[in-house]
C-alpha atoms as a PDB file:
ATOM      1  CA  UNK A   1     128.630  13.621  45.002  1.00  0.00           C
ATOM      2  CA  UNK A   2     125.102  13.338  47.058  1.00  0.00           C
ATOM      3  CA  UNK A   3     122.974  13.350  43.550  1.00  0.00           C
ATOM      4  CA  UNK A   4     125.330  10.830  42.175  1.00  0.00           C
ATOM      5  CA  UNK A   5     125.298   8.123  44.812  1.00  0.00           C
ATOM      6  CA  UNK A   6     121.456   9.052  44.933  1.00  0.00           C
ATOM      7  CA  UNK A   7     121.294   8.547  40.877  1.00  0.00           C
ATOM      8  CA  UNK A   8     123.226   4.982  41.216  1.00  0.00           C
ATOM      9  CA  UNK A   9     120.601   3.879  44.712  1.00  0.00           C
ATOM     10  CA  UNK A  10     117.759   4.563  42.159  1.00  0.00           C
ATOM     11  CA  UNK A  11     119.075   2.869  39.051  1.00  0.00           C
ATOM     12  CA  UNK A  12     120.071  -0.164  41.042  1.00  0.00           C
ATOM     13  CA  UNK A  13     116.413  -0.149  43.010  1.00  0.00           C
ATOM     14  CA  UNK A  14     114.843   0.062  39.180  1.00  0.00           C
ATOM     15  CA  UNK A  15     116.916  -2.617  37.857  1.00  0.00           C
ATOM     16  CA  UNK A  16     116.628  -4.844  41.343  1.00  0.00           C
ATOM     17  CA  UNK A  17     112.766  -4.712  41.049  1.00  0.00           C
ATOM     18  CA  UNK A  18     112.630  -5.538  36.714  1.00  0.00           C
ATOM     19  CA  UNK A  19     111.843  -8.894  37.686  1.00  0.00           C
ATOM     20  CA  UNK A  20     108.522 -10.321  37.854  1.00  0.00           C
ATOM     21  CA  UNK A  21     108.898 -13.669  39.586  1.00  0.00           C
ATOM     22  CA  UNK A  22     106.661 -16.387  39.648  1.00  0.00           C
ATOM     23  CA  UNK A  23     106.325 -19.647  41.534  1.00  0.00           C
ATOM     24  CA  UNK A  24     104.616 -22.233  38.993  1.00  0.00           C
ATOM     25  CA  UNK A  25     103.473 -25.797  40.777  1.00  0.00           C
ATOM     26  CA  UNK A  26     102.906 -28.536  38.600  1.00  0.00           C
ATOM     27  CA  UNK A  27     101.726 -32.397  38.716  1.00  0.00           C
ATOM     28  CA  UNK A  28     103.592 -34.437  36.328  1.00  0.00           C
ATOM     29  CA  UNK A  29     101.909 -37.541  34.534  1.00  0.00           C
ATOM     30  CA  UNK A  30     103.393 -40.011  34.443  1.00  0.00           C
ATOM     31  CA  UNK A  31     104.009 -40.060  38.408  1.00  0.00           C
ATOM     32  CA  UNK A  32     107.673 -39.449  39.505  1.00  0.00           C
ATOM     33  CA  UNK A  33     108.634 -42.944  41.567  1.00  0.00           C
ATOM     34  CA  UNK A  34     112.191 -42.402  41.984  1.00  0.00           C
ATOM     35  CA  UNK A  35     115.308 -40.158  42.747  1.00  0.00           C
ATOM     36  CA  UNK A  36     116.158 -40.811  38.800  1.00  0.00           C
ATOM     37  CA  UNK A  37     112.862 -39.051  37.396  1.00  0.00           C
ATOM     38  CA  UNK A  38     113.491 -36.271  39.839  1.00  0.00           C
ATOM     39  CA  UNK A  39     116.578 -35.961  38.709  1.00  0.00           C
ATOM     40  CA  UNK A  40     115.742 -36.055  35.143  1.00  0.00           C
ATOM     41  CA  UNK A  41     113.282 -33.192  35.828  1.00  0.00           C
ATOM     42  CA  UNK A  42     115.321 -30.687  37.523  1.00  0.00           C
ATOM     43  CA  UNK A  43     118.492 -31.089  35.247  1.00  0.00           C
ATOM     44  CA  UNK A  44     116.285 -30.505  32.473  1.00  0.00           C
ATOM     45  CA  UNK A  45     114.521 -27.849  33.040  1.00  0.00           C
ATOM     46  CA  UNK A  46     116.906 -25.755  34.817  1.00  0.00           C
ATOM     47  CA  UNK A  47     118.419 -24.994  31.357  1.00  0.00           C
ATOM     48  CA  UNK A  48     114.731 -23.734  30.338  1.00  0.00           C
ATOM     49  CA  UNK A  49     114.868 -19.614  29.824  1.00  0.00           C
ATOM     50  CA  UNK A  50     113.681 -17.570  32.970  1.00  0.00           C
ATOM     51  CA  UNK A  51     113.649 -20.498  35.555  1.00  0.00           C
ATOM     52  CA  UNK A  52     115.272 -19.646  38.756  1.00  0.00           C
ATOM     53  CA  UNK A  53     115.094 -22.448  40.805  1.00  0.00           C
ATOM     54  CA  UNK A  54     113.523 -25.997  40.938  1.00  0.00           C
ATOM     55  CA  UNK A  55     112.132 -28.455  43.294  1.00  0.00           C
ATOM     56  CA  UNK A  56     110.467 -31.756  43.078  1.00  0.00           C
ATOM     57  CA  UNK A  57     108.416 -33.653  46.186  1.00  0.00           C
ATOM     58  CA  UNK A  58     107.914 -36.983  45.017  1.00  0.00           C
ATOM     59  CA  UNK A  59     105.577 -37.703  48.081  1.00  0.00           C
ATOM     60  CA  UNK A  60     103.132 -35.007  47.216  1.00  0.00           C
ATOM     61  CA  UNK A  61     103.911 -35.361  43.187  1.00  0.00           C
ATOM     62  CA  UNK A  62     104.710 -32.014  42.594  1.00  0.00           C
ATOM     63  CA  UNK A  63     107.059 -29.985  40.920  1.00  0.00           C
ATOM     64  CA  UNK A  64     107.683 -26.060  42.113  1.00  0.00           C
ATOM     65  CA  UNK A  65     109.114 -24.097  39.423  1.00  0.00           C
ATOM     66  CA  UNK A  66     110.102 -20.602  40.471  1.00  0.00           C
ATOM     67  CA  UNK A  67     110.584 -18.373  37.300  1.00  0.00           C
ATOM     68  CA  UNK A  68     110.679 -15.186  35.853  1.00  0.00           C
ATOM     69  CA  UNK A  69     107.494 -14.292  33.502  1.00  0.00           C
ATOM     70  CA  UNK A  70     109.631 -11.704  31.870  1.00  0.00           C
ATOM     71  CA  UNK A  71     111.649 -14.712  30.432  1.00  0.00           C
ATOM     72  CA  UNK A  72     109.076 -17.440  29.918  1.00  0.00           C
ATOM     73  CA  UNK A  73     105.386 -18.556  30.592  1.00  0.00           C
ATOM     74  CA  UNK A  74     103.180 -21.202  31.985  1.00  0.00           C
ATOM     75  CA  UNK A  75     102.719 -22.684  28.549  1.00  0.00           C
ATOM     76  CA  UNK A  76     106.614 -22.638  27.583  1.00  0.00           C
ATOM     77  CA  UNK A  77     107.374 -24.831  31.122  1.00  0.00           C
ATOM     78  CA  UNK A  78     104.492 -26.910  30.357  1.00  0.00           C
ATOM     79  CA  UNK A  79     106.324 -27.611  26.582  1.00  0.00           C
ATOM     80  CA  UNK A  80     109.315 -27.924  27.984  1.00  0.00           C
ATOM     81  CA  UNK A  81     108.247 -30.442  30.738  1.00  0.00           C
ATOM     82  CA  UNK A  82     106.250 -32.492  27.777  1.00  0.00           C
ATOM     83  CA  UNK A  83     109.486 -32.672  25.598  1.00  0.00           C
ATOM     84  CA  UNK A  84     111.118 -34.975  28.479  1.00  0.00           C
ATOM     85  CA  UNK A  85     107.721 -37.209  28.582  1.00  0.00           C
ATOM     86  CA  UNK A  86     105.760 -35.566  31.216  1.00  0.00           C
ATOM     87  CA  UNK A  87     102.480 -33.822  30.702  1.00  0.00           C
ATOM     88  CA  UNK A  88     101.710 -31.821  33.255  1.00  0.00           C
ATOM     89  CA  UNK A  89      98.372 -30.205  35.280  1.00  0.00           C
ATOM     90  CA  UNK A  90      99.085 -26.736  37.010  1.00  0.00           C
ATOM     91  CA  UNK A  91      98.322 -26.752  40.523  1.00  0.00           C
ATOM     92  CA  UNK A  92      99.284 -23.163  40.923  1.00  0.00           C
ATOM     93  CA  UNK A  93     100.811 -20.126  39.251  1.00  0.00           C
ATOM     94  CA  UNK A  94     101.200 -17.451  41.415  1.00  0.00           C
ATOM     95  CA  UNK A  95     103.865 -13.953  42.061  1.00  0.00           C
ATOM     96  CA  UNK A  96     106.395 -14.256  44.232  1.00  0.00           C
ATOM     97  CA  UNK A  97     105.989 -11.726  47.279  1.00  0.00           C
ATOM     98  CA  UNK A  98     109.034  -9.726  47.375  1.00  0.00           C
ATOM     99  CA  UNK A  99     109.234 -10.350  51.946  1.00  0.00           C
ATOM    100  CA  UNK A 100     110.050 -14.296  51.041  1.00  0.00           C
ATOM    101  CA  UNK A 101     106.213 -15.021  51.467  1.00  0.00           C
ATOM    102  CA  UNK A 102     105.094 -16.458  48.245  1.00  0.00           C
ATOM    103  CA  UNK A 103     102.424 -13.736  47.791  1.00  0.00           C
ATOM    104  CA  UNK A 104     100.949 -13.803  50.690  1.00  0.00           C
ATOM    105  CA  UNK A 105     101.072 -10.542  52.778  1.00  0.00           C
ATOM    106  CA  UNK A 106     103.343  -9.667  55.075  1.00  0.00           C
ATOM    107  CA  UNK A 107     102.028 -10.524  58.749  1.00  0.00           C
ATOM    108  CA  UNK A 108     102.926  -7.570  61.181  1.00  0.00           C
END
């Protein structure tokens, strides 16, 4: 019974830790100048393959795209983003710490 609830820890800490997440930041052009081009944004591309979760600042004119690079790249978002009328510069493209950090370390 031990070696089986050990077996079924282990396959669910394998399966738990498949994903390689991602947090993508991106400027879009043209400029985002109200809650309608946000909108358009995030209830577009939350449909795109691999993206977890999506948010806009319209002050800082960025968009944060966290996603899963086993699912889909930089260059797939950056399509995607383009088919609604936005090209886009990347900011930053970087893993996802698994402590909630956004890869930064761990402070102790």
């Amino acid at each position: 019974m031990k070696q089986i609830l050990m077996a079924i820890m282990a396959s669910i800490m394998i399966l738990a830790g498949g994903k390689d997440m991602r947090t993508l930041v991106l400027t879009p052009t043209p400029m985002m100048h109200c809650d309608s081009c946000e909108t358009k944004i995030k209830s577009n591309m939350r449909f795109e393959k691999g993206v977890v979760k999506i948010e806009t600042d319209r002050e800082k004119q960025t968009v944060e795209i966290n996603y899963d690079a086993r699912k889909t790249n930089v260059k797939a978002l950056q399509a995607a983003m383009q088919k609604i009328g936005y090209q886009t510069t990347v900011v930053s493209d970087e893993p996802q710490a698994t402590n909630g950090n956004k890869g930064k370390p761990k402070k102790k």
